[in-house]
C-alpha atoms as a PDB file:
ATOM      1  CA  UNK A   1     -46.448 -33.915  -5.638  1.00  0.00           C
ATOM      2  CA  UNK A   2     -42.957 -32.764  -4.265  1.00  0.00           C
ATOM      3  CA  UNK A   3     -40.411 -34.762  -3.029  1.00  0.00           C
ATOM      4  CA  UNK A   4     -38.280 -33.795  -0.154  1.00  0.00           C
ATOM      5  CA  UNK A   5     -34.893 -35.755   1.143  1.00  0.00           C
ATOM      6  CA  UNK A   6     -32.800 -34.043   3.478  1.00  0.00           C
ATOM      7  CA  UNK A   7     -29.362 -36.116   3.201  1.00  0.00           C
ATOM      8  CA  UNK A   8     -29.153 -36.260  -1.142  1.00  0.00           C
ATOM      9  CA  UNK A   9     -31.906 -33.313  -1.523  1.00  0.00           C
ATOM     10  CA  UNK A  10     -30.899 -30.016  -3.188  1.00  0.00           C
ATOM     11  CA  UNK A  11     -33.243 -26.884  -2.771  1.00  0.00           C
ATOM     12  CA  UNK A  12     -31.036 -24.894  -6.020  1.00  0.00           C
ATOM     13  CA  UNK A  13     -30.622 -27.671  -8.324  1.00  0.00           C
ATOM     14  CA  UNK A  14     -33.456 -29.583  -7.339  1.00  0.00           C
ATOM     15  CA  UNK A  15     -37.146 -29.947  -8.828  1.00  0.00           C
ATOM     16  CA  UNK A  16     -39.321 -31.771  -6.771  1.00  0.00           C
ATOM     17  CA  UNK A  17     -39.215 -34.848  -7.957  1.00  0.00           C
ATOM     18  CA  UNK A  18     -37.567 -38.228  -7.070  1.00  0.00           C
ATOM     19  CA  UNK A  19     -34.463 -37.647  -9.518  1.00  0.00           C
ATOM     20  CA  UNK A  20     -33.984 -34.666  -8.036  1.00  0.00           C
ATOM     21  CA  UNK A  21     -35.562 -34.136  -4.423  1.00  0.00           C
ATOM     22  CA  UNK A  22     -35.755 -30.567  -3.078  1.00  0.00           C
ATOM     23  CA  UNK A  23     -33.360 -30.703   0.276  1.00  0.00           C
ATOM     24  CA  UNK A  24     -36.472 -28.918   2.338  1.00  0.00           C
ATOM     25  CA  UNK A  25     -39.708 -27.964   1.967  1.00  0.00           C
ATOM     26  CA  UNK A  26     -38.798 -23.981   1.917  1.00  0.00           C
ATOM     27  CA  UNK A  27     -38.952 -24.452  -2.406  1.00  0.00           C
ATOM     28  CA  UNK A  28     -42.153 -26.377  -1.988  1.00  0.00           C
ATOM     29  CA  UNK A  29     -43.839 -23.114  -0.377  1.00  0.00           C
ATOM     30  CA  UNK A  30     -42.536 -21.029  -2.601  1.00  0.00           C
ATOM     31  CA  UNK A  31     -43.607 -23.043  -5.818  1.00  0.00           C
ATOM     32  CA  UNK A  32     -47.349 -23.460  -4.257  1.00  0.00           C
ATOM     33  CA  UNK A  33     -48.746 -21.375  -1.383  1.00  0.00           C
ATOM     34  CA  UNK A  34     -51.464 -23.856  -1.231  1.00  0.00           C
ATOM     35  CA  UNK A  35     -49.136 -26.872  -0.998  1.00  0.00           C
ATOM     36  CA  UNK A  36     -50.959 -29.449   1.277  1.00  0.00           C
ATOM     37  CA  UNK A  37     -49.903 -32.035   3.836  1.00  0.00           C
ATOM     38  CA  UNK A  38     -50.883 -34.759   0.899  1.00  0.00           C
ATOM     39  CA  UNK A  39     -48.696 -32.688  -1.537  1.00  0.00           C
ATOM     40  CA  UNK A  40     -45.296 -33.461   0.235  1.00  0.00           C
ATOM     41  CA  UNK A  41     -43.530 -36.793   0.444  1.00  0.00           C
ATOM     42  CA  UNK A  42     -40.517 -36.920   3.017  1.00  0.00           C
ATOM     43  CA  UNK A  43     -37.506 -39.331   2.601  1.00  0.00           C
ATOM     44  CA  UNK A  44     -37.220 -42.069   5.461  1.00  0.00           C
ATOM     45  CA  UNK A  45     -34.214 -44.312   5.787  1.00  0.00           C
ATOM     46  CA  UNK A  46     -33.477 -46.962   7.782  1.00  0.00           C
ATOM     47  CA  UNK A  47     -29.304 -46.134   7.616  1.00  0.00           C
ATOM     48  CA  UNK A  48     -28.004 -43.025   6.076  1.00  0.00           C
ATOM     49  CA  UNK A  49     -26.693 -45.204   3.574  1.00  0.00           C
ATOM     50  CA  UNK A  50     -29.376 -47.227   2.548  1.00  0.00           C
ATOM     51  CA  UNK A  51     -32.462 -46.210  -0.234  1.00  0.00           C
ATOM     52  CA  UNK A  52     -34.938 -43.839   0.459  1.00  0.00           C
ATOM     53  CA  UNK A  53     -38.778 -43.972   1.042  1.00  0.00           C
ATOM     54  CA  UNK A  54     -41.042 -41.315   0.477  1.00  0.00           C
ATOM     55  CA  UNK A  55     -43.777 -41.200   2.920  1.00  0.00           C
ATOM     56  CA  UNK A  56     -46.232 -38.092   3.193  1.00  0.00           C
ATOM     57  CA  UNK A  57     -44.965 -35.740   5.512  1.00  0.00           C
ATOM     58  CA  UNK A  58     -46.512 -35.580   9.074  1.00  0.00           C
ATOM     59  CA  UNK A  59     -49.283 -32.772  10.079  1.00  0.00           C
ATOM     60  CA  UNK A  60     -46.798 -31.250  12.881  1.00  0.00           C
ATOM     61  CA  UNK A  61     -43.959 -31.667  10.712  1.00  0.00           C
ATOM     62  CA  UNK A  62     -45.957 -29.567   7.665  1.00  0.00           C
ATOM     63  CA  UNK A  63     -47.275 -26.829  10.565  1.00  0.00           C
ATOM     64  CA  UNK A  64     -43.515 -26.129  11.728  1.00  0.00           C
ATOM     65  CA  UNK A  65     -41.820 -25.679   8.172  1.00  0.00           C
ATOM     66  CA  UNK A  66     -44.660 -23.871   6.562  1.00  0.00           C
ATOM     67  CA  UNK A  67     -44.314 -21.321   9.798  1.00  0.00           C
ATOM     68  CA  UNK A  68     -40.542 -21.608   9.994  1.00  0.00           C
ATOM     69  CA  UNK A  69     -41.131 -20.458   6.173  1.00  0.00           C
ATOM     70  CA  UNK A  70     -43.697 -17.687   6.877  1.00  0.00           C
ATOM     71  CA  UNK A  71     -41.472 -16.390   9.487  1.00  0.00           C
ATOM     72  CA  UNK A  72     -37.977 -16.381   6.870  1.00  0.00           C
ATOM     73  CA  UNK A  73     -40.275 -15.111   4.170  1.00  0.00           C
ATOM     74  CA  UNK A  74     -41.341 -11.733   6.414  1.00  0.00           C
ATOM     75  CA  UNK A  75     -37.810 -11.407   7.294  1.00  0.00           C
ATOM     76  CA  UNK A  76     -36.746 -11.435   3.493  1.00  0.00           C
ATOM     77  CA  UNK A  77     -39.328  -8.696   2.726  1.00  0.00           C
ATOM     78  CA  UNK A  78     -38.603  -6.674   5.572  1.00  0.00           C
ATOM     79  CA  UNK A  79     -34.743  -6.813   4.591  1.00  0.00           C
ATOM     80  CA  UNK A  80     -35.847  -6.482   1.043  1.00  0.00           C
ATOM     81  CA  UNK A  81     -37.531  -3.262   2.297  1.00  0.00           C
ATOM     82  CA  UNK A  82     -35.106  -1.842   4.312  1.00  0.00           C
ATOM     83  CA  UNK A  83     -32.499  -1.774   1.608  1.00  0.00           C
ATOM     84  CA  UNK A  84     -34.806  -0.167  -1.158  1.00  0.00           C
ATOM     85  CA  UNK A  85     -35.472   2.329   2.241  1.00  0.00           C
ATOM     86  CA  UNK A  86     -31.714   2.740   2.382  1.00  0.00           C
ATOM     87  CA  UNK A  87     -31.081   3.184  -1.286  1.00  0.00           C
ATOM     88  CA  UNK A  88     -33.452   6.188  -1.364  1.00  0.00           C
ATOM     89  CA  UNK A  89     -32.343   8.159   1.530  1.00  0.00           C
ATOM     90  CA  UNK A  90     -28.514   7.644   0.088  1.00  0.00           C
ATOM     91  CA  UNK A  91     -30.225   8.627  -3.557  1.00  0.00           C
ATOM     92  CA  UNK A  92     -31.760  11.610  -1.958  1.00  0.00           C
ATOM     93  CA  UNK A  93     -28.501  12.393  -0.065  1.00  0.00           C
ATOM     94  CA  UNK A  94     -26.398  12.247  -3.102  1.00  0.00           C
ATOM     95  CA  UNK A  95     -28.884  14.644  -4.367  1.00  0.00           C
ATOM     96  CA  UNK A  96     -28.775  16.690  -1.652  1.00  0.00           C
ATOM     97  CA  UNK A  97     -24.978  16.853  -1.605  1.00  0.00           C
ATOM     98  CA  UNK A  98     -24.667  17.667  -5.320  1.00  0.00           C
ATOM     99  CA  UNK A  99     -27.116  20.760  -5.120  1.00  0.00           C
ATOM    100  CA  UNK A 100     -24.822  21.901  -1.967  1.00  0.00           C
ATOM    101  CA  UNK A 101     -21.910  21.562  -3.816  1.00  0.00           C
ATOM    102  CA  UNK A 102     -23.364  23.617  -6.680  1.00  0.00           C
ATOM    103  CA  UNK A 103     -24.702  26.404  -4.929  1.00  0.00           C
ATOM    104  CA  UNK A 104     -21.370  26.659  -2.807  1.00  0.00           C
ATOM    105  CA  UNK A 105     -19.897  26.968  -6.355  1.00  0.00           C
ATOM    106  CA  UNK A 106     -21.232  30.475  -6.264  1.00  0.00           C
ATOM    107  CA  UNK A 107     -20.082  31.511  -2.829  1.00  0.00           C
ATOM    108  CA  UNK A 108     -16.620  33.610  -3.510  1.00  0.00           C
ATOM    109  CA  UNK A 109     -14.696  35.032  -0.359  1.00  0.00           C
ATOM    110  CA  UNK A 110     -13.216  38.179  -0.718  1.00  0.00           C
ATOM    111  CA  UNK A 111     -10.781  39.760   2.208  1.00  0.00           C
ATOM    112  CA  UNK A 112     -12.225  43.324   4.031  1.00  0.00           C
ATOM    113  CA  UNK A 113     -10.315  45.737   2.888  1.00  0.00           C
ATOM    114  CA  UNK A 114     -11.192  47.767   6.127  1.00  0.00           C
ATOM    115  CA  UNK A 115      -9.184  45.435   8.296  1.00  0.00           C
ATOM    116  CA  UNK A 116      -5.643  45.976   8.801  1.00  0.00           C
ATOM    117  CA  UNK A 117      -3.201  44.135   7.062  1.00  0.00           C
ATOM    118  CA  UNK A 118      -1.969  40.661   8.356  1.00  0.00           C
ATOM    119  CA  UNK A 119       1.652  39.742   9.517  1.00  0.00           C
ATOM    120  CA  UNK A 120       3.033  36.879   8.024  1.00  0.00           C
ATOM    121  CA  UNK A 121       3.869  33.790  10.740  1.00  0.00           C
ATOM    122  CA  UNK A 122       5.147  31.342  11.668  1.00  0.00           C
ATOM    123  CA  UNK A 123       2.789  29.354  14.615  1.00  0.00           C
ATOM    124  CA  UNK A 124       5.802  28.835  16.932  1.00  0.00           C
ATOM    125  CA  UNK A 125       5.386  32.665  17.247  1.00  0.00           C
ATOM    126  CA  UNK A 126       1.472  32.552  17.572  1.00  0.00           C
ATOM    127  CA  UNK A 127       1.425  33.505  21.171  1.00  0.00           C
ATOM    128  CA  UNK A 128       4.108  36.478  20.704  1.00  0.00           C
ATOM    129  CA  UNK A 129       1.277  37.940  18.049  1.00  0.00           C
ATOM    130  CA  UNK A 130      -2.272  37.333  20.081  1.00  0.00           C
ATOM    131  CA  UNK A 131      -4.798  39.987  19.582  1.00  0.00           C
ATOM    132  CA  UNK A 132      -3.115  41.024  16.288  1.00  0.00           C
ATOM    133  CA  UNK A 133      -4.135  40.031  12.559  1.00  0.00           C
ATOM    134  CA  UNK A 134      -1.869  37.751  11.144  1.00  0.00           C
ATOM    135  CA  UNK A 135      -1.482  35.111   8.100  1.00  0.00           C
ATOM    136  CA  UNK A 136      -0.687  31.310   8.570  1.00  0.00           C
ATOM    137  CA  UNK A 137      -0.235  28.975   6.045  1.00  0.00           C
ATOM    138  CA  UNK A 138      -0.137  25.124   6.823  1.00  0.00           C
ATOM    139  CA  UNK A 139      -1.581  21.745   6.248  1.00  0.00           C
ATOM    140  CA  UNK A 140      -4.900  21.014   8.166  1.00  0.00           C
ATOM    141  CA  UNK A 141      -3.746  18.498  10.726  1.00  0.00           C
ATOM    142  CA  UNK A 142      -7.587  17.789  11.862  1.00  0.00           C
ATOM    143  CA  UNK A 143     -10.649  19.203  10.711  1.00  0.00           C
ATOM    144  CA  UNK A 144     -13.787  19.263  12.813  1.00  0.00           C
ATOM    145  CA  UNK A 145     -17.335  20.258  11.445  1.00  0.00           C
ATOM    146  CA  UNK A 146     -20.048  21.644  14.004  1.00  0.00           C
ATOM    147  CA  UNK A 147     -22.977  22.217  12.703  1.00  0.00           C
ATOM    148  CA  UNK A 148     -23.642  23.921   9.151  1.00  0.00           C
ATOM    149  CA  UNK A 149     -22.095  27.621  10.210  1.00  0.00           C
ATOM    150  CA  UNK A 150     -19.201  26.262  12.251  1.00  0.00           C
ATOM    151  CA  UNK A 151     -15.941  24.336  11.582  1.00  0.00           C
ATOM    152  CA  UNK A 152     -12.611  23.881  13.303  1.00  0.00           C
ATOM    153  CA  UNK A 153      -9.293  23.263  11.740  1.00  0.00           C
ATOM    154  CA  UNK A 154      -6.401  22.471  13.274  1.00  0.00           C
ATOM    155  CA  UNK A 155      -3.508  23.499  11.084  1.00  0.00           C
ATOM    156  CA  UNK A 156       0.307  22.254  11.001  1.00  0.00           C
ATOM    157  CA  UNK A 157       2.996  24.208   9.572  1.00  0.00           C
ATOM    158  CA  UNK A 158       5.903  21.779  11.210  1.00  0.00           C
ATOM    159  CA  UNK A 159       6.523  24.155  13.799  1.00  0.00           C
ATOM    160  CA  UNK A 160       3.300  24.361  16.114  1.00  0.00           C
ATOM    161  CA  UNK A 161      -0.487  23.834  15.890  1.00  0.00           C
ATOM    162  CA  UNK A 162      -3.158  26.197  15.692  1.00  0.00           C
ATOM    163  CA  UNK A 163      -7.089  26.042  16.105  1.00  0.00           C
ATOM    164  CA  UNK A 164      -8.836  27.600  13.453  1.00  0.00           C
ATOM    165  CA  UNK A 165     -12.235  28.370  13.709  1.00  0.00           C
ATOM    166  CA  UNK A 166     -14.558  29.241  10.486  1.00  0.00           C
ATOM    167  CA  UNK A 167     -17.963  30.693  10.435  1.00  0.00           C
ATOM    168  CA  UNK A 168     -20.549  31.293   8.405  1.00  0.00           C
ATOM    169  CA  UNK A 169     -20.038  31.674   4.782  1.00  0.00           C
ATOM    170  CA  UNK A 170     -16.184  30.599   5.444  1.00  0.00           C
ATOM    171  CA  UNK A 171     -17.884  26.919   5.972  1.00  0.00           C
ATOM    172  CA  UNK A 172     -19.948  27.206   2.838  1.00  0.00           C
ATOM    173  CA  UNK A 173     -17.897  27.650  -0.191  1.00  0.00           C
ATOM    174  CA  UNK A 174     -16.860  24.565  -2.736  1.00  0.00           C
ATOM    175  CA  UNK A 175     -13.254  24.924  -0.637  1.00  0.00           C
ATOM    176  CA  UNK A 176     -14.645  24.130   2.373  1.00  0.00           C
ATOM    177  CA  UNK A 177     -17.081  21.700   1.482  1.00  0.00           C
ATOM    178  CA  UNK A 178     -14.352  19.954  -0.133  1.00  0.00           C
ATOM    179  CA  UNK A 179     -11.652  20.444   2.046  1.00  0.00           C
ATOM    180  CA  UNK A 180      -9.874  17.123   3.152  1.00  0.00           C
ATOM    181  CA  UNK A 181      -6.944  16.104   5.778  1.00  0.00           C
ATOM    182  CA  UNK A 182      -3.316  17.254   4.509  1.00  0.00           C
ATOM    183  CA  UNK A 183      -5.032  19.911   2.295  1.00  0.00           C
ATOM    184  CA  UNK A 184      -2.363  23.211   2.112  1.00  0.00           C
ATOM    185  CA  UNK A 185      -4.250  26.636   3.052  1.00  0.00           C
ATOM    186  CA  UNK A 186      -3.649  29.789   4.286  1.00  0.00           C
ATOM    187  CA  UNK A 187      -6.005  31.918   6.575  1.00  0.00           C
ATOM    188  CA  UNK A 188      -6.134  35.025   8.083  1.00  0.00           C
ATOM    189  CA  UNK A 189      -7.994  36.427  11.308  1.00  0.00           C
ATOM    190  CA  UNK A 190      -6.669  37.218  14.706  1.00  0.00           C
ATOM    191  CA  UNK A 191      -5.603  34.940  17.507  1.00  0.00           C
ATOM    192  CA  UNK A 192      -7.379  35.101  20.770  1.00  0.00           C
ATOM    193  CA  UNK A 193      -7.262  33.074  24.167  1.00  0.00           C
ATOM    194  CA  UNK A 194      -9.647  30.315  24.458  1.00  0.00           C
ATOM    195  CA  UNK A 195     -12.278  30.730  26.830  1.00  0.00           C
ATOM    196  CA  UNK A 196     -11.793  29.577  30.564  1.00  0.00           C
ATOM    197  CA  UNK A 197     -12.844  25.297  30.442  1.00  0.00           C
ATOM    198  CA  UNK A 198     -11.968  24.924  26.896  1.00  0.00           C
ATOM    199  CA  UNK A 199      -8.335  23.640  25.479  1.00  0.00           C
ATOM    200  CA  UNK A 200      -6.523  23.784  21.898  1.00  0.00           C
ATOM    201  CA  UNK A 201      -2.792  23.948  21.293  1.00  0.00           C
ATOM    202  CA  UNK A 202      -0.757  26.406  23.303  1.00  0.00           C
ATOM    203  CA  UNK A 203      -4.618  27.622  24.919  1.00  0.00           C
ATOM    204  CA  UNK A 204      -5.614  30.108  22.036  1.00  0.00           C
ATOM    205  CA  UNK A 205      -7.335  29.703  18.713  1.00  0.00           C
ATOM    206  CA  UNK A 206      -7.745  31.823  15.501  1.00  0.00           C
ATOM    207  CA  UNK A 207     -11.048  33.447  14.831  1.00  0.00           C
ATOM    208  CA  UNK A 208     -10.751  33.379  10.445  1.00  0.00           C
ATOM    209  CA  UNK A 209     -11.891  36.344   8.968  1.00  0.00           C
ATOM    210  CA  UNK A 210     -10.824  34.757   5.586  1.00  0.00           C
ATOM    211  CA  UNK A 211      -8.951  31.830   4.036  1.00  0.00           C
ATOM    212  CA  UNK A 212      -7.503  30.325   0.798  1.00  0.00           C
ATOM    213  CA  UNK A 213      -7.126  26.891  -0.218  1.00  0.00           C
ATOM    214  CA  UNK A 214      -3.597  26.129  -2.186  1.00  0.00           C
ATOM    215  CA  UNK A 215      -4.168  22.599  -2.497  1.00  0.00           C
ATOM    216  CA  UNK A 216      -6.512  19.807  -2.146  1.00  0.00           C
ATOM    217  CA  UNK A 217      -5.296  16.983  -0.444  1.00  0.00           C
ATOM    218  CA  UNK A 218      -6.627  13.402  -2.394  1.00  0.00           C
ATOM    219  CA  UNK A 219      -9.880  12.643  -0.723  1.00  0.00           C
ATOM    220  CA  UNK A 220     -12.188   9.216  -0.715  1.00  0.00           C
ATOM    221  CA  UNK A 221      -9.952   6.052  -0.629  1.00  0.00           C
ATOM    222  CA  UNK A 222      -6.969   7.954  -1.379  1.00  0.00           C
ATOM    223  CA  UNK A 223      -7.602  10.416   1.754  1.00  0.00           C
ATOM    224  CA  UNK A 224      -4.992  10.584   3.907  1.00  0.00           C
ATOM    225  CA  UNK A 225      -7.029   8.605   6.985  1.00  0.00           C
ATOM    226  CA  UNK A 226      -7.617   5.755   4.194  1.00  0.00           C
ATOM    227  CA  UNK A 227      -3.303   5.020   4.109  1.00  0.00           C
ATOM    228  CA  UNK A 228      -2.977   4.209   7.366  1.00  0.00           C
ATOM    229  CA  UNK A 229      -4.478   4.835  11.145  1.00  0.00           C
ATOM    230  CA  UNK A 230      -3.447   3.941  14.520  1.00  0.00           C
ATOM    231  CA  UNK A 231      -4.635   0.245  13.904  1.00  0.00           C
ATOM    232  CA  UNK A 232      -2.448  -0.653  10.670  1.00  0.00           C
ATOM    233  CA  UNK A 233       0.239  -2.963  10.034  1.00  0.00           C
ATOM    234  CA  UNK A 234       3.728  -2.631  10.337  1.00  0.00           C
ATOM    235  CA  UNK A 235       4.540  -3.363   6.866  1.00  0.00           C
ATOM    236  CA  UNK A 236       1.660  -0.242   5.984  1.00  0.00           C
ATOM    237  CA  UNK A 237       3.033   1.977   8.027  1.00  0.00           C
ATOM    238  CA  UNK A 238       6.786   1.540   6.744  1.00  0.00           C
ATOM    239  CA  UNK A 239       5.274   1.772   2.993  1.00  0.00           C
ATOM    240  CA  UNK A 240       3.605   4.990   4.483  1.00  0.00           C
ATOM    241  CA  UNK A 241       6.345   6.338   6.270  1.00  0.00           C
ATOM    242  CA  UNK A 242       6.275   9.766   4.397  1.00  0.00           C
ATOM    243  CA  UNK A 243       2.833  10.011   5.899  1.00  0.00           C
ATOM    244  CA  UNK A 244       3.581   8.575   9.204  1.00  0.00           C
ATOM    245  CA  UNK A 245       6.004  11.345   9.941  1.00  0.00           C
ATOM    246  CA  UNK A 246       3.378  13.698   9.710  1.00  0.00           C
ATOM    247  CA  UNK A 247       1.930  12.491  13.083  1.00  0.00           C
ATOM    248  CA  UNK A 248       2.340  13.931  16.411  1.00  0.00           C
ATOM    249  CA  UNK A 249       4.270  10.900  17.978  1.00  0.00           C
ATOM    250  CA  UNK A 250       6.637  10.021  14.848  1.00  0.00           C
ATOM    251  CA  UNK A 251       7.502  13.912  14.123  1.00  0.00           C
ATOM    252  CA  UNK A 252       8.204  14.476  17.856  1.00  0.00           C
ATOM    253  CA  UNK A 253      10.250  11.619  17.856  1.00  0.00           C
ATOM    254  CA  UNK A 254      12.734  13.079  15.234  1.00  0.00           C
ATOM    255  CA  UNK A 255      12.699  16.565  17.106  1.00  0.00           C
ATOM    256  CA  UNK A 256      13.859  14.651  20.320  1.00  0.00           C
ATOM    257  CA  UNK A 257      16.287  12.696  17.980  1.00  0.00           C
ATOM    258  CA  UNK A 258      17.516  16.731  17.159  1.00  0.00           C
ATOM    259  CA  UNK A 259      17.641  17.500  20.043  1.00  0.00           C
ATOM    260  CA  UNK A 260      19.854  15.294  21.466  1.00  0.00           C
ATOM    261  CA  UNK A 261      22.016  15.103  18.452  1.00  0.00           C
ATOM    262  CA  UNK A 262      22.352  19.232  18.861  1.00  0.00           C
ATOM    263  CA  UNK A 263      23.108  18.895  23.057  1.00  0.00           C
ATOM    264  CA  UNK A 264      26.059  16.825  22.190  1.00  0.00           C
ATOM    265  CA  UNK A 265      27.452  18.949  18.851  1.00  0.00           C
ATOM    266  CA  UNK A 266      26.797  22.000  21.558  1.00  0.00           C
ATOM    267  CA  UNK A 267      28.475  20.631  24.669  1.00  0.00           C
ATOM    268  CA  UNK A 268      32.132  18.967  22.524  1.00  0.00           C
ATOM    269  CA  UNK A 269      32.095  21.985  20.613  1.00  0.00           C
ATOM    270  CA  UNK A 270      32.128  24.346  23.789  1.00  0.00           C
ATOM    271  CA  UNK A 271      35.053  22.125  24.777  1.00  0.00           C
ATOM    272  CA  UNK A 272      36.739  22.301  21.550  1.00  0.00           C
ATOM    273  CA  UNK A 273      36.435  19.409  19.552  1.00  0.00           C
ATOM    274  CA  UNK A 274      36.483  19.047  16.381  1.00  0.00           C
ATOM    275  CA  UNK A 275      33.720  17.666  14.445  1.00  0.00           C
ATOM    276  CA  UNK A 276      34.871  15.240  11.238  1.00  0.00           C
ATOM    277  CA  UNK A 277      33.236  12.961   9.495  1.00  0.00           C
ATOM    278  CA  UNK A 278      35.327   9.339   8.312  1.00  0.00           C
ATOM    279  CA  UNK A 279      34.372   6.945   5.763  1.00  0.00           C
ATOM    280  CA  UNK A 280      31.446   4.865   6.417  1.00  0.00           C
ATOM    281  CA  UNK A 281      32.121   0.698   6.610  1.00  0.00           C
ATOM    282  CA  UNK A 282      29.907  -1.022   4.323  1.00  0.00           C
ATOM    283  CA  UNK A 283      29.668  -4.778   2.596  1.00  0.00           C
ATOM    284  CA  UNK A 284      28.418  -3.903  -1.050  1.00  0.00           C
ATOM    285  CA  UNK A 285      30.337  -1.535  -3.515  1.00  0.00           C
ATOM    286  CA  UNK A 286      27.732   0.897  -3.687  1.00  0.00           C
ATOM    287  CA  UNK A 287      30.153   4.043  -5.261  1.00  0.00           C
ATOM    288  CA  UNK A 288      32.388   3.729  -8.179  1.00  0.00           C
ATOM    289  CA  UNK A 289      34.424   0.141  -7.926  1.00  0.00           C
ATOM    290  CA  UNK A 290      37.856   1.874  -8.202  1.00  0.00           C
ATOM    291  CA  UNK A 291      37.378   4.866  -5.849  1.00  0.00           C
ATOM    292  CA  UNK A 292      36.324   2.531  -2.827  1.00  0.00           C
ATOM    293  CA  UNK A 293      39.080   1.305  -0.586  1.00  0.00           C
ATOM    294  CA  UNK A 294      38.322  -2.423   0.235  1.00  0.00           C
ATOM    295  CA  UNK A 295      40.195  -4.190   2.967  1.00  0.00           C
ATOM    296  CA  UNK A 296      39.845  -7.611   4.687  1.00  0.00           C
ATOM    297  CA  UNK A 297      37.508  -8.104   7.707  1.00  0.00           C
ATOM    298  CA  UNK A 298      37.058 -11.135   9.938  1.00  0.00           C
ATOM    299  CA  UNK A 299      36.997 -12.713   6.218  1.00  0.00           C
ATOM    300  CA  UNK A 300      35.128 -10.826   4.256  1.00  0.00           C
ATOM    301  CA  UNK A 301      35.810  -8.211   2.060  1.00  0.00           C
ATOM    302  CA  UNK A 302      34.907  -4.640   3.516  1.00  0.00           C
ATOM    303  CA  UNK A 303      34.699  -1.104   2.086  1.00  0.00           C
ATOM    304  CA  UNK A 304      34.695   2.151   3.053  1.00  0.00           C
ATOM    305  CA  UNK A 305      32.966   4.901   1.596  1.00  0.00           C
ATOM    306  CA  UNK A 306      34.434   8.212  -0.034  1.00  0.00           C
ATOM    307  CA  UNK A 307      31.968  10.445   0.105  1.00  0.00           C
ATOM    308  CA  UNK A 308      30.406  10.235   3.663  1.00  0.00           C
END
């Protein structure tokens, strides 16, 4: 006989009985899958405060829990199911990854000695060097993969962006397998138009004929997309502002900052100014006590620097 009381019932610390009531009938299924109408007794009260009474539980009453705890039940196996399901195909992709990883381990890129030798620059000059071999080094800005025998980097070297595009064994050694956001490399190949309805920086892309990692960016929660993305905090992106200046907006902020800074210094000193530099005013003593000249100001004590 099980005991059931929805208001002082409790279906994890219950038992069944009338010291301890289950809360619903869910634990009296799962105890006995041949639990009968005459084998549960239901708590009636007259006020919610008053003592219970354990009556058997009605026929329509038993028909809707027992279903209501077939139908949970199939759900819990199906979930139960779905996540051993899961757990395989990410036990067999872990797999999978590891013996790609190994056998890149034995792919080694070596340069064609039968193509001419590459020009060192930098990609502000890209389009002054199309159709010739040259040599870029940078940090990968974005990195796209297409397929297995295709990827497409987009390198940074503070000065302009370029497209790189990798083929074939390129995309299948440890380095590229591996290769993460901010990583440092260098390629080689020869820069060529893009073709008519596709775009990339400045409209031309690098086919690689070879490339060199010199250094592996952090990856997995310390990857550079894990710091911070267009959706983060304030207070993360000033803790990340080293990283935030390697964006497109921020960094082309501080070049129009440069700009502007350079458009004056050019126009005063084509009139003949004379650039100087005076002492900074400041509230805190932040040189040497006795080398700072302090003064009074509105009140307060003032300083001003000596060596700005």
């Amino acid at each position: 006989m099980y005991y059931v009381d929805e208001i002082q019932g409790d279906d994890t610390k219950g038992n069944g009985t009338t010291a301890a009531p289950f809360q619903s009938t869910n634990p009296v299924f799962a105890a006995s899958s041949t639990a009968t109408v005459a084998d549960i007794l239901v708590a009636q009260r007259e006020t919610p405060e008053s003592a219970p009474q354990f009556v058997p539980i009605s026929g329509a009453a038993f028909k809707k829990a027992k279903k209501r705890y077939d139908v949970a039940l199939r759900k819990q196996r199906k979930q139960a199911e779905q996540e051993e399901k899961n757990a395989n195909e990410a036990a067999k992709k872990a797999e999978e990854e590891a013996r790609r990883l190994e056998e890149a381990k034995q792919i080694v890129l070596k340069p064609d000695p039968s193509l001419p030798k590459a020009r060192k620059i930098k990609l502000r000059e890209a389009v002054q060097h199309r159709e010739e071999r040259v040599k870029v080094s940078g940090w990968v800005h974005r990195l796209r993969t297409q397929g297995k025998d295709m990827r497409f980097v987009v390198l940074r070297d503070g000065t302009g962006y370029l497209q790189c595009v990798m083929t074939n064994e390129l995309c299948h050694t440890y380095d590229a397998l591996t290769l993460t956001v901010e990583s440092t490399i260098t390629v080689y190949g020869v820069i060529k138009e893009v073709p008519e309805g596709k775009s990339a920086p400045d409209n031309h892309e690098m086919v690689v004929d070879y490339w060199e990692l010199m250094h592996r960016a952090p990856g997995g929660d310390d990857a550079f997309g894990s710091q911070l993305n267009e959706e983060s905090d304030p207070h993360v992106l000033l803790n990340q502002r080293h990283l935030v200046l390697r964006g497109e907006t921020a960094s082309a902020v501080l070049k129009l900052r440069a700009a502007v800074v350079r458009s004056f210094r050019d126009h005063f000193d084509g009139k003949g100014f004379t650039e100087v530099n005076p002492p900074c005013m400041v509230q805190t003593q932040v040189e040497g006590g006795s080398t700072l000249f302090s003064f009074n100001y509105y009140g307060e004590t003032a300083y001003l620097t000596q060596s700005s």
